[in-house]
Protein backbone atom coordinates (compact mmCIF):
# COMPACT_ATOMS: atom_id res chain seq x y z
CA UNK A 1 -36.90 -0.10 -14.45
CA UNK A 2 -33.45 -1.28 -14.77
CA UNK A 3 -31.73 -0.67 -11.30
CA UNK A 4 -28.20 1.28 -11.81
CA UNK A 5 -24.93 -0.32 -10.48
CA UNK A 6 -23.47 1.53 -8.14
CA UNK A 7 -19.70 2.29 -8.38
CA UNK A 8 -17.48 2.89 -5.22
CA UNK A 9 -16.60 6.49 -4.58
CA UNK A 10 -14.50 8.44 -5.83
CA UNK A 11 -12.59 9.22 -2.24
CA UNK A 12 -12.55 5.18 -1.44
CA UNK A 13 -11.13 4.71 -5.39
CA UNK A 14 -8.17 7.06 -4.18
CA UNK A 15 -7.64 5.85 -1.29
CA UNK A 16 -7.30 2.48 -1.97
CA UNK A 17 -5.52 3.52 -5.17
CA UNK A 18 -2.78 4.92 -2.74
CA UNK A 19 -2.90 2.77 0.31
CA UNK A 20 -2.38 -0.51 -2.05
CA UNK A 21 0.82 0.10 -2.77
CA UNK A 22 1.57 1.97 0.23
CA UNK A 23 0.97 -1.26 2.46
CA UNK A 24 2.62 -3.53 -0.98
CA UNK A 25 5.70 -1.40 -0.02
CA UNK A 26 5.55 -1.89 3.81
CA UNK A 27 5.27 -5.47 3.55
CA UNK A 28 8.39 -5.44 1.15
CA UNK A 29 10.11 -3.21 3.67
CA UNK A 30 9.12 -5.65 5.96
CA UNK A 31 9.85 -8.81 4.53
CA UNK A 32 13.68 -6.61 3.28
CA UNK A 33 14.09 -5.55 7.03
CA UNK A 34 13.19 -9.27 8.57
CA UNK A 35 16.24 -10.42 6.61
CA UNK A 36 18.38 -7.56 7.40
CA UNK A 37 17.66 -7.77 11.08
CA UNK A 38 18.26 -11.67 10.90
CA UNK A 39 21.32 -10.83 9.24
CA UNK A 40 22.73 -8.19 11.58
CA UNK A 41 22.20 -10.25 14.34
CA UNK A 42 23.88 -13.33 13.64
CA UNK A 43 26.89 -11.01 12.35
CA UNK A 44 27.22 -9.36 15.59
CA UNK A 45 26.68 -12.42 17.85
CA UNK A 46 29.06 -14.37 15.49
CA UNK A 47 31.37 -11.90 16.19
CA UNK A 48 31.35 -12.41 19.67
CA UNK A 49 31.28 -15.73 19.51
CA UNK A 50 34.69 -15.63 17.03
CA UNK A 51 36.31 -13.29 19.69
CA UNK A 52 35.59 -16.03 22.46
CA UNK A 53 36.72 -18.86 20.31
CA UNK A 54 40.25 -16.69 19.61
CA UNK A 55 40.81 -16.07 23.05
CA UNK A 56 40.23 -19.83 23.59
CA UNK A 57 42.39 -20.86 20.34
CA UNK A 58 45.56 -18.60 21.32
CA UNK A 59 45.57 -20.63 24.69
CA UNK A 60 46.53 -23.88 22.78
CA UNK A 61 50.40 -24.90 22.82
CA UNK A 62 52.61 -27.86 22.69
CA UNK A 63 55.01 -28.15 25.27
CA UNK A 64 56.73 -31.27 25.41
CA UNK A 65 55.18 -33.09 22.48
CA UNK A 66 51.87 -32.51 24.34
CA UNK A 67 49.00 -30.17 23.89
CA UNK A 68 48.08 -28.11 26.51
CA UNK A 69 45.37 -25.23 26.93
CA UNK A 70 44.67 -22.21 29.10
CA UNK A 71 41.27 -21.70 29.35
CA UNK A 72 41.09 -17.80 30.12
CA UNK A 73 38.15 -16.36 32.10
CA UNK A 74 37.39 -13.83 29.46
CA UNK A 75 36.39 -15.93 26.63
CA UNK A 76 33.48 -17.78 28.52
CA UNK A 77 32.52 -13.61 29.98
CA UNK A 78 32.41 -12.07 26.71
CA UNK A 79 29.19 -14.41 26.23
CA UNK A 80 27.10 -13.89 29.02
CA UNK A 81 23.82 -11.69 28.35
CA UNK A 82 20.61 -11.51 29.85
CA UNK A 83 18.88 -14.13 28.34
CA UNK A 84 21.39 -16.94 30.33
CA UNK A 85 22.47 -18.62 27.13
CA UNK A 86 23.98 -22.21 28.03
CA UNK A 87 27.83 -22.46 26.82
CA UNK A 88 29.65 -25.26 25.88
CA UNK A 89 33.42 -25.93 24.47
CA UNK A 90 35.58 -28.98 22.97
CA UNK A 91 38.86 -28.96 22.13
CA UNK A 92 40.13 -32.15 20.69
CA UNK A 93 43.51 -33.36 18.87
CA UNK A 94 42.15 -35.15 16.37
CA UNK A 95 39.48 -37.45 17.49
CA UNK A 96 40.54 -37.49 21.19
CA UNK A 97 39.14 -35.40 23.87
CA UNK A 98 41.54 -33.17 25.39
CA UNK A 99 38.75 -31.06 27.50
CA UNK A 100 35.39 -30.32 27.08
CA UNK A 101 32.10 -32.12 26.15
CA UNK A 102 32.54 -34.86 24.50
CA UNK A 103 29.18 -35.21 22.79
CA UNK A 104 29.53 -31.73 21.55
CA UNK A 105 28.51 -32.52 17.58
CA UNK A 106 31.62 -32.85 16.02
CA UNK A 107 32.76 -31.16 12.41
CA UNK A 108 34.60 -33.26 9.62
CA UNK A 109 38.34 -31.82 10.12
CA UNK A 110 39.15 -32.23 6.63
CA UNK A 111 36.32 -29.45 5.99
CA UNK A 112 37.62 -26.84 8.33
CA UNK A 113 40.62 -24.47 6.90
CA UNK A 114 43.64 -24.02 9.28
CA UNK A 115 43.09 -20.78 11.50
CA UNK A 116 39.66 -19.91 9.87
CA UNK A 117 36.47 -19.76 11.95
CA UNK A 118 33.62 -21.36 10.64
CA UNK A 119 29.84 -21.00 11.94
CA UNK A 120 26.97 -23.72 11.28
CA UNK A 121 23.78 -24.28 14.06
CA UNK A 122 23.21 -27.33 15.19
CA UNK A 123 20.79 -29.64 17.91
CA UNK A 124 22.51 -30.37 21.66
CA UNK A 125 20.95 -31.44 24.47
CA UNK A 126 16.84 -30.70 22.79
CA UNK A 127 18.08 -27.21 22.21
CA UNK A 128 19.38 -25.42 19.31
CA UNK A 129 22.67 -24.13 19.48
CA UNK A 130 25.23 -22.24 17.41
CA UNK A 131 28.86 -23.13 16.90
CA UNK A 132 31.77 -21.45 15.99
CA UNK A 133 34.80 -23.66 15.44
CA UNK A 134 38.00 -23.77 13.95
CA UNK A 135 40.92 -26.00 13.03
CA UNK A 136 44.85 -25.53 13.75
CA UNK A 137 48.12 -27.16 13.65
CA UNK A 138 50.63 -27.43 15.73
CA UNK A 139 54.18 -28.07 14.82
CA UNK A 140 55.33 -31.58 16.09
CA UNK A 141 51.85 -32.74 16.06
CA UNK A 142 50.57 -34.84 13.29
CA UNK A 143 46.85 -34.77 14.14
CA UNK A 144 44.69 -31.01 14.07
CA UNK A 145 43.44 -29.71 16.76
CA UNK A 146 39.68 -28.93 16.66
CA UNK A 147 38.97 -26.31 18.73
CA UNK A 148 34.64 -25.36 19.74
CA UNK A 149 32.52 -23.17 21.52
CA UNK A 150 28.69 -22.97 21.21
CA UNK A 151 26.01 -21.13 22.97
CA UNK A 152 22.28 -21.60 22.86
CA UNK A 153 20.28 -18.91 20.85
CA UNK A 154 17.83 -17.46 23.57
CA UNK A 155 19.52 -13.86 23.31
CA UNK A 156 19.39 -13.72 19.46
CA UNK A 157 16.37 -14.82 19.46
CA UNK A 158 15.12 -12.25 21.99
CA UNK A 159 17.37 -9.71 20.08
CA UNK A 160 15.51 -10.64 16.59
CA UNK A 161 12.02 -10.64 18.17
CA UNK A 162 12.84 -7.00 19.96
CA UNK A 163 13.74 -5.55 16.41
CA UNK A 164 10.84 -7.09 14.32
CA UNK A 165 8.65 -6.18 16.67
CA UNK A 166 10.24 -2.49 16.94
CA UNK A 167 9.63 -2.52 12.79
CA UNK A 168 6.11 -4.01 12.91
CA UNK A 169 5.14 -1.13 15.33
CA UNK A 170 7.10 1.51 12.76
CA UNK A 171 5.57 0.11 9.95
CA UNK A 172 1.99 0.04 11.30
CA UNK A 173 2.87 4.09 12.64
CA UNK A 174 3.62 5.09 8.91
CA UNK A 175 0.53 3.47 7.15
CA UNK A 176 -2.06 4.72 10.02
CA UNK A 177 -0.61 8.40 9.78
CA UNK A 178 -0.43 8.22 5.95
CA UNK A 179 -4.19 6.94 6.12
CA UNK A 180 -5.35 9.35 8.51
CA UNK A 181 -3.43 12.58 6.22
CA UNK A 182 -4.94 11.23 3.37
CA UNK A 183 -8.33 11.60 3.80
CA UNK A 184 -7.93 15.86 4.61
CA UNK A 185 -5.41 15.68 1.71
CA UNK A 186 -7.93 13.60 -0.64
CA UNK A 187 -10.58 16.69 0.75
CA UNK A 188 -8.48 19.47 -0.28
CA UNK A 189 -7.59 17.48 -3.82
CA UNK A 190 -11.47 17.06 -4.79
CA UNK A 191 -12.44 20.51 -3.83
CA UNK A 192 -12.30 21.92 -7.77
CA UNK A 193 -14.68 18.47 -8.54
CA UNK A 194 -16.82 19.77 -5.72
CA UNK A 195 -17.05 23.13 -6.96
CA UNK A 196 -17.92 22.03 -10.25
CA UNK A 197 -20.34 20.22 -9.02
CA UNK A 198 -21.86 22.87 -6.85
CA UNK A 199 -21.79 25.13 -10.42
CA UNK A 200 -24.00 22.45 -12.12
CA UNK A 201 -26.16 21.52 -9.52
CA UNK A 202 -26.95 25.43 -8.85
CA UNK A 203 -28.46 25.36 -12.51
CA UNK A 204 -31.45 23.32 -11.02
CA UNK A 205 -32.43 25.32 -8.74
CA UNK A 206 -33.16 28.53 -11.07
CA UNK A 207 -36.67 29.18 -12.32
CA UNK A 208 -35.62 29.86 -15.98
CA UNK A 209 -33.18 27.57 -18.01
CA UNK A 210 -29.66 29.13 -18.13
CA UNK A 211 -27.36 27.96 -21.00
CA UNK A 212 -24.49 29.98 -20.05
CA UNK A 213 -20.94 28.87 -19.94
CA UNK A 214 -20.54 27.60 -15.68
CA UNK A 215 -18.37 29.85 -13.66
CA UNK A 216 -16.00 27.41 -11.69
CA UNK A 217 -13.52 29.86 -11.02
CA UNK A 218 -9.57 28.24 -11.79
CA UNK A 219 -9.67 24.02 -12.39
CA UNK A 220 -7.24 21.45 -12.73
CA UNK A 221 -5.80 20.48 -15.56
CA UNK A 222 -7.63 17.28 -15.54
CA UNK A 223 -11.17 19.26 -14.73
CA UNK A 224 -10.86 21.70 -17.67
CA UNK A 225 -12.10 18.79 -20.57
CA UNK A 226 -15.16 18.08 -18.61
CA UNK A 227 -15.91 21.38 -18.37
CA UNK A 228 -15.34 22.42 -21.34
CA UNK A 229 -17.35 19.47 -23.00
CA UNK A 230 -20.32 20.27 -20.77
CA UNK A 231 -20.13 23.95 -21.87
CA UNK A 232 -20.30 22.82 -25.16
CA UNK A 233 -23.53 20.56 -24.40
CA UNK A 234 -25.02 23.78 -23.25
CA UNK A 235 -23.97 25.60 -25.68
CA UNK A 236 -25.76 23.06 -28.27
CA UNK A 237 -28.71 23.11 -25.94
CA UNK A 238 -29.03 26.82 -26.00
CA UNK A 239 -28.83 26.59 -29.58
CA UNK A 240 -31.78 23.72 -30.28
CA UNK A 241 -33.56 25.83 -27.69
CA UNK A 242 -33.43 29.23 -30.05
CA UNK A 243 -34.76 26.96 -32.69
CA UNK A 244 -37.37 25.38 -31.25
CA UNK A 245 -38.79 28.92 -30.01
CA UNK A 246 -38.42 30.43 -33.62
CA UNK A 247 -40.14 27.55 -35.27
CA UNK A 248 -43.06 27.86 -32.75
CA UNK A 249 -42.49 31.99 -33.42
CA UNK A 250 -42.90 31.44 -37.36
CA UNK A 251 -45.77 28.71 -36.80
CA UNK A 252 -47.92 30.60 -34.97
CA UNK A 253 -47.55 33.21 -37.22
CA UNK A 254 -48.02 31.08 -40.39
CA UNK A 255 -51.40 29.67 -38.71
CA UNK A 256 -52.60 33.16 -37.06
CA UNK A 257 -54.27 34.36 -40.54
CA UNK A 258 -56.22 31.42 -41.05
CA UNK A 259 -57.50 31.01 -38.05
CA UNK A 260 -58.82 34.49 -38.25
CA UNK A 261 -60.55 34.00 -41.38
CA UNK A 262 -62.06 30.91 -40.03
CA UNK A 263 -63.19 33.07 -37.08
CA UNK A 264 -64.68 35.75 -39.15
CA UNK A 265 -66.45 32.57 -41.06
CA UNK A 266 -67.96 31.12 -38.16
CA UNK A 267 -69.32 34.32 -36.52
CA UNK A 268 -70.92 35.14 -40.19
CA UNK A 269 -72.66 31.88 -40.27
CA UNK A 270 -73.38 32.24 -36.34
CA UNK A 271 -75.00 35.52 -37.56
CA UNK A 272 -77.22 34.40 -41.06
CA UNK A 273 -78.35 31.41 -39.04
CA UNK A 274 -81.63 31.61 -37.68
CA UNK A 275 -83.33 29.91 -34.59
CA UNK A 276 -83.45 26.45 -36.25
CA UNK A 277 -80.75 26.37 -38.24
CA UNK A 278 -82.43 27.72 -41.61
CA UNK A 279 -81.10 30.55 -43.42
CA UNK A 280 -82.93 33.86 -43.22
CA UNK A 281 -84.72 35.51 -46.22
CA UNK A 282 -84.10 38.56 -46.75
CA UNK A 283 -87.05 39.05 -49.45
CA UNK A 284 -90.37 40.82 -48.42
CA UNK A 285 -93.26 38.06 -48.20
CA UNK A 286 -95.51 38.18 -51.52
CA UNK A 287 -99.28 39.49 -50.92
């Protein structure tokens, strides 16, 4: 006997037919909100950084055919945070060191435009670091004056890391409650299936065949086909049925008359049959 394959249920089917792209979408929210969050963050601690490397930049003067600097208090506050983030500065007129560290990687002057921040990361000291810098010049000065600050990335890191994780967690919220409310919600969707089913599997249980149309109360759009073509099979059933009793109504009929005079036959020759078998005479012996 061939075994039959057995096909997943129809409540799995469902579910995984709605959780697929459920968790598809997460993970694209995810992946969207990863870059977002990267993005936001480096904004906003650019930002900072920019206001501490204006603050710096509006320091720088000539006086006297030299350069000369303030270096206000404020600039180097506006980046402390929690996380302790090393900051370094170099200001230099063109490739001399006027204060600073010196081994603070250096940009390509000709790249930078004149009173316009620009950002890049970069490797100091076995640490990564982010640097905002900007080029300006000074009248009575033939060389530009590169001006840098940089801090290491330990708070945007932590900053990025607090937010991912703070969407991983959201995320993960919104496809366990959506998995959990779908299964009662996938219960109360299959109930007219259910009740169908109950209608046809009540036919089994009754002693007599019943060929009437099932009484399933209101279905589904979807339902109503299957119903219908199944009332139809009974309905063709019910109909083979009627035949099959009137040919077995007119056959027993058609065969009832000979079988009676085949009955009367026998019981005649039962009855001019003697002990052995012979025919009785019915003519008086001869003296």
């Amino acid at each position: 006997m061939r075994a039959e394959a057995r096909a997943p249920a129809l409540r799995t089917r469902l579910l995984v037919a709605v959780l697929g792209p459920l968790l598809a979408a997460a993970i694209l929210i995810g992946v969207v909100g990863a870059t977002l969050i990267t993005d936001v963050v480096r904004r906003t601690s650019d930002r900072v950084l920019g206001g501490a490397l204006g603050a710096i930049a509006e320091t720088v003067q000539v006086e006297r055919g030299e350069v000369t600097l303030d270096l206000p208090a404020a600039a180097f506050g506006m980046l402390e945070n929690a996380e302790r983030d090393n900051v370094y500065y170099r200001i230099a007129v063109g490739g001399d060191l006027l204060t600073g560290y010196a081994d603070l990687p250096a940009p390509d002057p000709a790249a930078l435009a004149v009173d316009v921040p620009a950002y890049r990361f970069a490797r100091y000291r076995g640490q990564r670091i982010r640097i905002a810098e900007v080029r300006r010049d000074l009248p009575r000065i033939n060389r530009p004056v590169i001006v840098q600050i940089a801090e290491t990335i330990d708070n945007r890191s932590a900053l990025t890391r607090r937010l991912m994780i703070a969407l991983l967690i959201g995320e993960c919220v919104l496809v366990g409650g959506a998995a959990l409310l779908l299964r009662p919600a996938l219960g109360w969707s299959l109930r007219p299936l259910a009740r169908l089913r109950g209608a046809i599997e009540a036919r089994d249980k009754r002693a007599r065949p019943d060929f009437s149309p099932l009484d399933t109360g209101p279905l589904p759009r979807e339902l109503r086909p299957l119903a219908g073509a199944f009332d139809r099979l009974l309905a063709q059933l019910d109909t083979a049925t009627v035949g099959v009793r009137r040919f077995t109504a007119d056959a027993s009929h058609q065969m009832r008359t000979p079988l009676s005079v085949l009955k009367v036959q026998v019981a005649l020759a039962r009855r001019g049959s003697g002990p052995n078998g012979m025919r009785r005479s019915t003519k008086s012996p001869t003296p």
